[in-house]
N, C-alpha and C. Protein backbone atom coordinates (compact mmCIF):
# COMPACT_ATOMS: atom_id res chain seq x y z
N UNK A 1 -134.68 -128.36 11.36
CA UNK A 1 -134.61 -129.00 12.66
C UNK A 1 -135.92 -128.68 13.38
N UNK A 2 -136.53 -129.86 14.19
CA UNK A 2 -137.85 -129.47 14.50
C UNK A 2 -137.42 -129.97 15.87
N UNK A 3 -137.76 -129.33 17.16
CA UNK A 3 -138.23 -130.00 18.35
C UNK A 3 -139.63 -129.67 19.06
N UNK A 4 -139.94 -130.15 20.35
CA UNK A 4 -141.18 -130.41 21.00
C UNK A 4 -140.66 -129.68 22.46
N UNK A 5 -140.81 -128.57 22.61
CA UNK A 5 -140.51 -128.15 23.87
C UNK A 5 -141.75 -128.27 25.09
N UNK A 6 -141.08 -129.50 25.80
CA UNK A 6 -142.23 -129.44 27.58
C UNK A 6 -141.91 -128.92 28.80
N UNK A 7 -142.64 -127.58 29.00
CA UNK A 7 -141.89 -126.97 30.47
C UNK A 7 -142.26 -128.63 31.25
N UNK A 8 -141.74 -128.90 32.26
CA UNK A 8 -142.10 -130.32 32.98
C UNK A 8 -141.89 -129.70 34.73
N UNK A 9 -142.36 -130.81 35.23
CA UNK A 9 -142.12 -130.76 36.70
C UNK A 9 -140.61 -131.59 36.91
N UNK A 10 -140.57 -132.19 36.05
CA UNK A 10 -139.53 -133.31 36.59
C UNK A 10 -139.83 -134.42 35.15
N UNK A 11 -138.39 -134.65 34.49
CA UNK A 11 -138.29 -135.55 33.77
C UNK A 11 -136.65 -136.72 33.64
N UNK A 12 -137.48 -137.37 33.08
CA UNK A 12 -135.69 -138.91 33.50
C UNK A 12 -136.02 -139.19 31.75
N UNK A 13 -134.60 -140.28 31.84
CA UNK A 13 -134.39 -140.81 30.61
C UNK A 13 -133.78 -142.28 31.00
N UNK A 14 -134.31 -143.52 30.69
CA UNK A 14 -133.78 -144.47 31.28
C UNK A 14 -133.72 -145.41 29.78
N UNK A 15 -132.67 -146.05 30.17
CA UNK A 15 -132.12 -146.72 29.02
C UNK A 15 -131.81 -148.38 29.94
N UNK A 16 -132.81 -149.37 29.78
CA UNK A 16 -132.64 -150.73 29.99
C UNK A 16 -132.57 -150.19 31.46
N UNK A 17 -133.69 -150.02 31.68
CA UNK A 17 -133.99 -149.79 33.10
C UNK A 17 -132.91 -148.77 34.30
N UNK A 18 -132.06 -148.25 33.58
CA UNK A 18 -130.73 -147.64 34.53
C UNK A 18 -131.04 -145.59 33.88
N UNK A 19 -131.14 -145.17 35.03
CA UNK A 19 -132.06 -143.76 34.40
C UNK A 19 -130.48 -142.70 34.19
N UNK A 20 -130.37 -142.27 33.10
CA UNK A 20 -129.14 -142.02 32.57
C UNK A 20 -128.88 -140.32 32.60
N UNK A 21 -130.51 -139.58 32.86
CA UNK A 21 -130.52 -138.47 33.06
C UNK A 21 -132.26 -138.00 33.39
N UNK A 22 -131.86 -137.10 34.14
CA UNK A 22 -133.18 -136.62 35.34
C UNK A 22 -132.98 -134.82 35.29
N UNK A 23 -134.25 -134.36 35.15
CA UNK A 23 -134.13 -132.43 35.60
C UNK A 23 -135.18 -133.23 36.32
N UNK A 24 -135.29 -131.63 37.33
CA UNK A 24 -136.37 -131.00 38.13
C UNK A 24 -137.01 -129.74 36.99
N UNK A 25 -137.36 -129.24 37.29
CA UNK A 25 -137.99 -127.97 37.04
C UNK A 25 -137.51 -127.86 35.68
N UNK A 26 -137.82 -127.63 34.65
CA UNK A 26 -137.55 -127.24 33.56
C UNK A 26 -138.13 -127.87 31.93
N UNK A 27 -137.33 -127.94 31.04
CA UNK A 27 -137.65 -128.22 29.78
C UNK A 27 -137.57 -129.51 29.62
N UNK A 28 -138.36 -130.36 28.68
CA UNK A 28 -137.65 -131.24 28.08
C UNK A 28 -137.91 -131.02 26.79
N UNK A 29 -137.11 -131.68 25.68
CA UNK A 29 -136.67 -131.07 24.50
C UNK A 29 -136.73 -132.33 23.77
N UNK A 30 -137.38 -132.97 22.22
CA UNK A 30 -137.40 -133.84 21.47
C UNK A 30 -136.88 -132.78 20.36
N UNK A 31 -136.04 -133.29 20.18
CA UNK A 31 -134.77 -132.98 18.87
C UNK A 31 -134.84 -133.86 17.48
N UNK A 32 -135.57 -133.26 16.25
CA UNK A 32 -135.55 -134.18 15.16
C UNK A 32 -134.82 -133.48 14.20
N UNK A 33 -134.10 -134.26 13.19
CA UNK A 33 -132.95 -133.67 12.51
C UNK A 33 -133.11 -134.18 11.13
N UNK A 34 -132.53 -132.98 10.20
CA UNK A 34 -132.98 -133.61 8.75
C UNK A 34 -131.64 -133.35 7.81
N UNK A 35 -132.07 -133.90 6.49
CA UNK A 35 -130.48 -133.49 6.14
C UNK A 35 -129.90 -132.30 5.61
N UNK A 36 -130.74 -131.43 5.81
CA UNK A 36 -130.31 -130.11 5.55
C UNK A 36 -130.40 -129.26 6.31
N UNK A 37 -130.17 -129.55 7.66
CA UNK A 37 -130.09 -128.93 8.83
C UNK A 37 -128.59 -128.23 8.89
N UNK A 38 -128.12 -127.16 9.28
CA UNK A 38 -127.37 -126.81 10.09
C UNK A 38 -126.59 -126.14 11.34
N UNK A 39 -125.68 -125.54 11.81
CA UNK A 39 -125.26 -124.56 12.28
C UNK A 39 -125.74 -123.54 12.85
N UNK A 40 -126.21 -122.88 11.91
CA UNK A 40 -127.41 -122.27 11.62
C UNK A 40 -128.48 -122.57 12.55
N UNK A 41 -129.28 -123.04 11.92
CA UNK A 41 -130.32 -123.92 12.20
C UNK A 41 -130.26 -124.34 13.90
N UNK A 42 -128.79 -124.07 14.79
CA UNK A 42 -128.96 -124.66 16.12
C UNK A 42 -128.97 -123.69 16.52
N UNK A 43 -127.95 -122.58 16.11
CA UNK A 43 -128.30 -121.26 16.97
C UNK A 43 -129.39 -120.93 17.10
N UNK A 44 -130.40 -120.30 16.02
CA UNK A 44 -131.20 -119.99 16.02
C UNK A 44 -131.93 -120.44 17.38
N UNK A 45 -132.37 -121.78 17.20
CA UNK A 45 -133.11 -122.92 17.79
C UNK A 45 -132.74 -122.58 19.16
N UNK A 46 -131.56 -122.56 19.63
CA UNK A 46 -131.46 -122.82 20.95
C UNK A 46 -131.03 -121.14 21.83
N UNK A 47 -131.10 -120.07 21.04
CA UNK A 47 -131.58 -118.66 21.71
C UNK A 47 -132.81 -118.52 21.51
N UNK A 48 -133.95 -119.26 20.98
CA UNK A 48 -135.23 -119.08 21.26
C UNK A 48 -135.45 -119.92 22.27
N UNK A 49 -135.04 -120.80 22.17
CA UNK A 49 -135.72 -121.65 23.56
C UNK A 49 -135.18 -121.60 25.04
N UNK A 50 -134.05 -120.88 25.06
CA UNK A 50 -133.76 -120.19 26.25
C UNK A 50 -134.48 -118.88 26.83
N UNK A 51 -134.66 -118.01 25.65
CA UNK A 51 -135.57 -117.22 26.09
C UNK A 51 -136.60 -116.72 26.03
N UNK A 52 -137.29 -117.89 24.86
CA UNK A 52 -138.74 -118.69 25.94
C UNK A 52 -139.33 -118.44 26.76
N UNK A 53 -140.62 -117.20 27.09
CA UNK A 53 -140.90 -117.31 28.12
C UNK A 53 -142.20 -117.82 28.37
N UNK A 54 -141.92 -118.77 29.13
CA UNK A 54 -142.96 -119.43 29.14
C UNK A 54 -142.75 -120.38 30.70
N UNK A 55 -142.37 -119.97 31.34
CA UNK A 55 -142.31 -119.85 32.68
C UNK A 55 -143.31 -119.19 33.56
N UNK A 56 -143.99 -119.21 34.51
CA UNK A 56 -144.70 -117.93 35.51
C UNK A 56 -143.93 -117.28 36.20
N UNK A 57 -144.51 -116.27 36.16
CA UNK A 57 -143.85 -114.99 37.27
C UNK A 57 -144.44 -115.05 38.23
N UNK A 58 -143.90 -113.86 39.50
CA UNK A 58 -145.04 -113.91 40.67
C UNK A 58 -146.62 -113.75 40.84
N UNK A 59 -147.18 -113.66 39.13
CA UNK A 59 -148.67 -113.27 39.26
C UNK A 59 -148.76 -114.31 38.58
N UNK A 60 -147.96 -115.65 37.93
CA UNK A 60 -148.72 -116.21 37.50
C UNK A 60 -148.87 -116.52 36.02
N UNK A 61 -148.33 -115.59 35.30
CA UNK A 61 -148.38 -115.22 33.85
C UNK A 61 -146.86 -115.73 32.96
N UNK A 62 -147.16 -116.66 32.11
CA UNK A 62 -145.89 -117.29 31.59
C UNK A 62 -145.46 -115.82 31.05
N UNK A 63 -143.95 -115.59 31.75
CA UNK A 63 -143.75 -114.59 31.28
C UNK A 63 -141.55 -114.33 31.34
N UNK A 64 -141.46 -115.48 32.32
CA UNK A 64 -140.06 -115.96 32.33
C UNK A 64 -139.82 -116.47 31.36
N UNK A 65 -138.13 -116.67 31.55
CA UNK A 65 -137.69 -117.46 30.58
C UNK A 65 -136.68 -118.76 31.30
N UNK A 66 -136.20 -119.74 30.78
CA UNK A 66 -135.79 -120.95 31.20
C UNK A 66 -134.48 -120.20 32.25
N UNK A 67 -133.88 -119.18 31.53
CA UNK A 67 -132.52 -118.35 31.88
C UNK A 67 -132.79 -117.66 33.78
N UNK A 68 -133.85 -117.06 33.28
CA UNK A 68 -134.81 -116.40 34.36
C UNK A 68 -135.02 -117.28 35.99
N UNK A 69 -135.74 -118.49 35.35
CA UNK A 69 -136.59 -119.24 36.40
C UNK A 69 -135.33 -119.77 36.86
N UNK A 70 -133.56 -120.56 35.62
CA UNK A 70 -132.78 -121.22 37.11
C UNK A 70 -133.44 -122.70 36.54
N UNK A 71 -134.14 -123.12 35.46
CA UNK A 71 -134.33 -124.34 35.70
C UNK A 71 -133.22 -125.13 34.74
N UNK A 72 -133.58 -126.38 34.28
CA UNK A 72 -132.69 -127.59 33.48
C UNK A 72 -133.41 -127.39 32.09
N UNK A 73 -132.56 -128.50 31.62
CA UNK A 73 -133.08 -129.03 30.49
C UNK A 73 -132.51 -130.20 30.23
N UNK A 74 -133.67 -131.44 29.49
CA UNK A 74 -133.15 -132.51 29.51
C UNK A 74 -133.42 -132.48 27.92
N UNK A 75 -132.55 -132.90 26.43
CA UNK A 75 -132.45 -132.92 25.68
C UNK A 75 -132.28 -134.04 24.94
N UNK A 76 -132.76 -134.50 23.93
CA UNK A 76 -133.74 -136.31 23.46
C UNK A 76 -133.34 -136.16 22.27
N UNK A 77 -132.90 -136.68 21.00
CA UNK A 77 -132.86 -136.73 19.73
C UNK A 77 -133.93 -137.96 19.34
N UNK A 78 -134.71 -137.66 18.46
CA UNK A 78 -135.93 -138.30 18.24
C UNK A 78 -136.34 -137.86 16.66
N UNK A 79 -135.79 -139.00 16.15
CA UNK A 79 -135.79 -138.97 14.10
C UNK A 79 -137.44 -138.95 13.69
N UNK A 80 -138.23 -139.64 14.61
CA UNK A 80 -139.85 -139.61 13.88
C UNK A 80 -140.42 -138.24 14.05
N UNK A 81 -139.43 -137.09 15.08
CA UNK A 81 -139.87 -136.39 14.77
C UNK A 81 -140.45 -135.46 12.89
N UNK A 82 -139.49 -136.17 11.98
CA UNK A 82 -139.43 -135.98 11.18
C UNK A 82 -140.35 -137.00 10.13
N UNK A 83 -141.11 -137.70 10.56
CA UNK A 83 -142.33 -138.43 9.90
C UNK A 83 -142.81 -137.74 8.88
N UNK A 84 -143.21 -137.87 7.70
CA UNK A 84 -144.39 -137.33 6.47
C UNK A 84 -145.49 -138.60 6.82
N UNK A 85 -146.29 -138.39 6.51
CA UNK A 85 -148.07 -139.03 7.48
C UNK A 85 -148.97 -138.30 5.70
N UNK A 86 -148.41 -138.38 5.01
CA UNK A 86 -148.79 -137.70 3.96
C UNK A 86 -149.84 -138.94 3.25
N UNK A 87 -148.67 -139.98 2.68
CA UNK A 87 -149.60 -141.04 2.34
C UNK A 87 -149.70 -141.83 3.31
N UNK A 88 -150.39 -143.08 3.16
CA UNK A 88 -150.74 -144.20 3.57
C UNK A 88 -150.82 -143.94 5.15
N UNK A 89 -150.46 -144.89 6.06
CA UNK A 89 -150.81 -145.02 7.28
C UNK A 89 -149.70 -145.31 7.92
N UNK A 90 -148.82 -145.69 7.57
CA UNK A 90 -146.98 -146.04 7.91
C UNK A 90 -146.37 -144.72 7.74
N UNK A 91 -146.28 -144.16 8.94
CA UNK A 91 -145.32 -142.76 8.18
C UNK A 91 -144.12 -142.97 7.84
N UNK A 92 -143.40 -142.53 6.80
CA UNK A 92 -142.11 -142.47 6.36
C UNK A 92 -141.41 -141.44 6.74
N UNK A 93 -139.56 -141.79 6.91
CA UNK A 93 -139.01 -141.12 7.81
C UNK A 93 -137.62 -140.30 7.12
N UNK A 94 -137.65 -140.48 5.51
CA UNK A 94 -137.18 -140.37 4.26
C UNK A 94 -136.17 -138.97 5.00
N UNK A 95 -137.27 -138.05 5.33
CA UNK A 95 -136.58 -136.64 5.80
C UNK A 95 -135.61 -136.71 7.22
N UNK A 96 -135.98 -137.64 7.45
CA UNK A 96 -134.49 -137.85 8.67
C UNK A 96 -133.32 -137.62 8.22
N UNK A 97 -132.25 -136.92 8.90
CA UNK A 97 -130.97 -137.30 8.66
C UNK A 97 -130.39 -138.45 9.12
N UNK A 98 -129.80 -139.41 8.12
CA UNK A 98 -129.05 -140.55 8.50
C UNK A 98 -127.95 -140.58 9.91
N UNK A 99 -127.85 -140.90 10.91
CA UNK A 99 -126.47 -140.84 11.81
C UNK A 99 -125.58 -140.02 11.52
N UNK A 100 -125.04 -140.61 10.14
CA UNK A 100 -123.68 -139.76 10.08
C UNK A 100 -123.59 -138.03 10.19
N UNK A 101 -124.87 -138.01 9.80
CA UNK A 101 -125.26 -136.69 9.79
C UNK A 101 -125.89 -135.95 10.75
N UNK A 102 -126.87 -136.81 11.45
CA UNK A 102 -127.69 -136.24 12.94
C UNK A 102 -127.06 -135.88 14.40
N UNK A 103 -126.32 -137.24 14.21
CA UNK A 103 -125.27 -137.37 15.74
C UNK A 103 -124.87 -136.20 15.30
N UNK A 104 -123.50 -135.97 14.71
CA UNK A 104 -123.06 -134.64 15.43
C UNK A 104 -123.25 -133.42 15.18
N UNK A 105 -124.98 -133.48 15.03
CA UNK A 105 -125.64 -132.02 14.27
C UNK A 105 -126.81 -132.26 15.96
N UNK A 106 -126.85 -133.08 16.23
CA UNK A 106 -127.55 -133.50 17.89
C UNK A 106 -126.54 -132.89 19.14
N UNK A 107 -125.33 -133.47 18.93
CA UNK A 107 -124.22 -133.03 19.77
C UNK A 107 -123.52 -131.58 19.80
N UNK A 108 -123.73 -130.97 18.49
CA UNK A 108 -123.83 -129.59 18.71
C UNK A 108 -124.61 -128.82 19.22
N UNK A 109 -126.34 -129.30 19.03
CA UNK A 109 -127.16 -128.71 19.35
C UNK A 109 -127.13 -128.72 20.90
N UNK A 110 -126.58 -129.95 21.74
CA UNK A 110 -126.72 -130.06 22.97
C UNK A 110 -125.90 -129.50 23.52
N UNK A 111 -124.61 -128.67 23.21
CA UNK A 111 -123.28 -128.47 23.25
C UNK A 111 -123.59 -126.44 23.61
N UNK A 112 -124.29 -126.32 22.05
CA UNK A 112 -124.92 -124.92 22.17
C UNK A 112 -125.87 -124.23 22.88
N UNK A 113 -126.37 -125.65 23.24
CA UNK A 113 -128.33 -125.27 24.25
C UNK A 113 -127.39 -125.12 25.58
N UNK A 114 -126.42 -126.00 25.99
CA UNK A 114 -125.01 -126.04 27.47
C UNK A 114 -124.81 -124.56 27.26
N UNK A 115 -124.48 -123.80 26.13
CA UNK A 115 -123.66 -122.53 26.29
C UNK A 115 -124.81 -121.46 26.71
N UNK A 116 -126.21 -121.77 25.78
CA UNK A 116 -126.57 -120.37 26.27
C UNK A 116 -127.48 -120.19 27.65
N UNK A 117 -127.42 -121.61 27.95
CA UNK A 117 -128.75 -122.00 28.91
C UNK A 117 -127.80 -121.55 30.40
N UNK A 118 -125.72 -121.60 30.34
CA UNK A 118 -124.93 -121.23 30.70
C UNK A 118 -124.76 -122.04 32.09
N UNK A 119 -124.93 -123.34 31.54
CA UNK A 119 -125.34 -124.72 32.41
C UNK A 119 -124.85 -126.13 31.99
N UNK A 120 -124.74 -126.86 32.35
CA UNK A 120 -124.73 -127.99 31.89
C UNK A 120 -126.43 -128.41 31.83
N UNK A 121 -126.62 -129.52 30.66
CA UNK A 121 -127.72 -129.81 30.27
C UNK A 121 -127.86 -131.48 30.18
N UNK A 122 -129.17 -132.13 30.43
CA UNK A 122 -128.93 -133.61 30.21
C UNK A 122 -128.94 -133.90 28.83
N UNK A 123 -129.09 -135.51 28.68
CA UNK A 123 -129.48 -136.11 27.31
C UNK A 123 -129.55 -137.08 27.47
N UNK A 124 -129.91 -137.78 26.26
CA UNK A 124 -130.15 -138.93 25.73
C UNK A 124 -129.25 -139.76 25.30
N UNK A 125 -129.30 -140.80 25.22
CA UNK A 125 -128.20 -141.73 24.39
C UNK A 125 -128.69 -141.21 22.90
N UNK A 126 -127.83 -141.10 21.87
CA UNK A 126 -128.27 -140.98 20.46
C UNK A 126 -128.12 -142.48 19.77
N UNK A 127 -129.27 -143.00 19.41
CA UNK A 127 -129.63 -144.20 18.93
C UNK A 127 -130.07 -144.99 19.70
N UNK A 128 -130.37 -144.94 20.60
CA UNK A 128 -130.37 -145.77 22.06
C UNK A 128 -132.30 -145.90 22.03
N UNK A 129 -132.54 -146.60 22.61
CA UNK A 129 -133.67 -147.26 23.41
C UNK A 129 -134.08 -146.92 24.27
N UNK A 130 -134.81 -145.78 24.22
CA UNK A 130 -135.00 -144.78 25.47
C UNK A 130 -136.43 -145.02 26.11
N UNK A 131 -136.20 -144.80 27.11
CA UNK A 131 -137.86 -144.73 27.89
C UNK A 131 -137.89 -143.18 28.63
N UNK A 132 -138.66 -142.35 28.32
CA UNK A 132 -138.51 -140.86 29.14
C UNK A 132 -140.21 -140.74 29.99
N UNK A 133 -139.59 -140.14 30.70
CA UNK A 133 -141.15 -140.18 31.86
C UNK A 133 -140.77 -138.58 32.14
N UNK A 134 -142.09 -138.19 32.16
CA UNK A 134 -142.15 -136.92 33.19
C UNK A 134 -143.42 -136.70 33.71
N UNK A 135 -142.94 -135.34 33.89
CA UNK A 135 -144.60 -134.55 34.92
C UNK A 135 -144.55 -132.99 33.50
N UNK A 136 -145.37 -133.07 32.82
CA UNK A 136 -145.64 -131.83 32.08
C UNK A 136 -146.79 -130.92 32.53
N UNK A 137 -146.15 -129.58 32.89
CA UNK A 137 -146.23 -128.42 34.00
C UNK A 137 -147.38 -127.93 32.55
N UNK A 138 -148.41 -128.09 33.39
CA UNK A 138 -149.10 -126.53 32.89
C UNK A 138 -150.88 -127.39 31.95
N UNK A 139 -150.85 -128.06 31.05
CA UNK A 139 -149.54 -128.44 30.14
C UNK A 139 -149.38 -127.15 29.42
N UNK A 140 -147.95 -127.14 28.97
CA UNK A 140 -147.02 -126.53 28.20
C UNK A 140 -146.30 -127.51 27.32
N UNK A 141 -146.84 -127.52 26.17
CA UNK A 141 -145.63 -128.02 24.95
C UNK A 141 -145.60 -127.20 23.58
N UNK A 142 -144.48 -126.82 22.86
CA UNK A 142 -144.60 -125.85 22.16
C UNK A 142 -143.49 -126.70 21.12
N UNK A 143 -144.00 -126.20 20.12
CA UNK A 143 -142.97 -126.67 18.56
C UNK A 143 -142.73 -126.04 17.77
N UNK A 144 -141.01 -126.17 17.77
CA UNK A 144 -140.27 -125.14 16.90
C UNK A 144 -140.09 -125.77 16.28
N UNK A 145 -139.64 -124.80 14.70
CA UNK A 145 -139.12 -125.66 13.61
C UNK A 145 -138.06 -124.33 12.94
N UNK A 146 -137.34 -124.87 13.04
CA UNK A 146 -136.31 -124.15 12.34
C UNK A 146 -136.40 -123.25 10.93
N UNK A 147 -136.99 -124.40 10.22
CA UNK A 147 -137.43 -123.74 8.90
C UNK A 147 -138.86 -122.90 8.53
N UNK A 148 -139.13 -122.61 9.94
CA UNK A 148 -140.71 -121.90 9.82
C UNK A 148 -140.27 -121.10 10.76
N UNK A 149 -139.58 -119.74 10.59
CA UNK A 149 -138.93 -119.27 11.84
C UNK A 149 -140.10 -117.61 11.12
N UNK A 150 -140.74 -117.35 10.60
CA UNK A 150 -141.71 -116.15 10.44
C UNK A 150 -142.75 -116.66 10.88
């Protein structure tokens, strides 16, 4: 499981123009899923990115964590995260997990990031036609991958 973590100022998710989910202050999260992802694979994922610090403190120094600062998180499932760019110029997306398999390996992950973040959290439509806008703080974007966890 790979995502794209953006501390942001403020991010939305609008689907056919109607904005379906909005943070202030906090993360946003691109979620790509493969077929040998699991369970596993979310815990991990989502006690690192809670405590994450990568927030500022009063001097300034990313040194909080998402838990710390009080902020959101808005959470995206996004299959190209999983692109090979290996050959040709068309990346192939072979390593995606199919639906049957992503949705509710997405819906856990969003379910588990709710428990430890000890919040409710936004999202995305899964399969949906998304348009996401934000303000990325800092910049700050950082990428985890599950299977590269040394």
């Amino acid at each position: 499981m790979r995502t794209v973590i953006q501390r942001v100022k403020r991010a939305s998710i609008s689907i056919e123009n109607e904005i379906r989910g909005s943070i202030g202050k906090g993360m946003l999260i691109l979620v790509g899923i493969e077929e040998n992802d699991s369970a596993e694979d979310i815990q991990w994922l989502c006690k690192k990115i809670v405590n994450m610090r990568i927030f500022p403190d009063e001097k300034g120094i990313m040194n909080i964590s998402i838990l710390e600062s009080g902020g959101e998180i808005l959470a995206i499932s996004q299959f190209t995260l999983m692109a090979s760019t290996k050959k040709g110029n068309r990346p192939s997306y072979i390593r995606a997990a199919r639906p049957e398999i992503s949705e509710p390996l997405y819906n856990l992950f969003c379910e588990e990031l709710a428990v430890e973040l000890q919040k409710p959290i936004q999202t995305g439509v899964f399969g949906a036609d998304m348009q996401v806008e934000l303000i990325n703080d800092g910049p700050v974007t950082i990428l985890l991958d599950s299977k590269n966890k040394e």
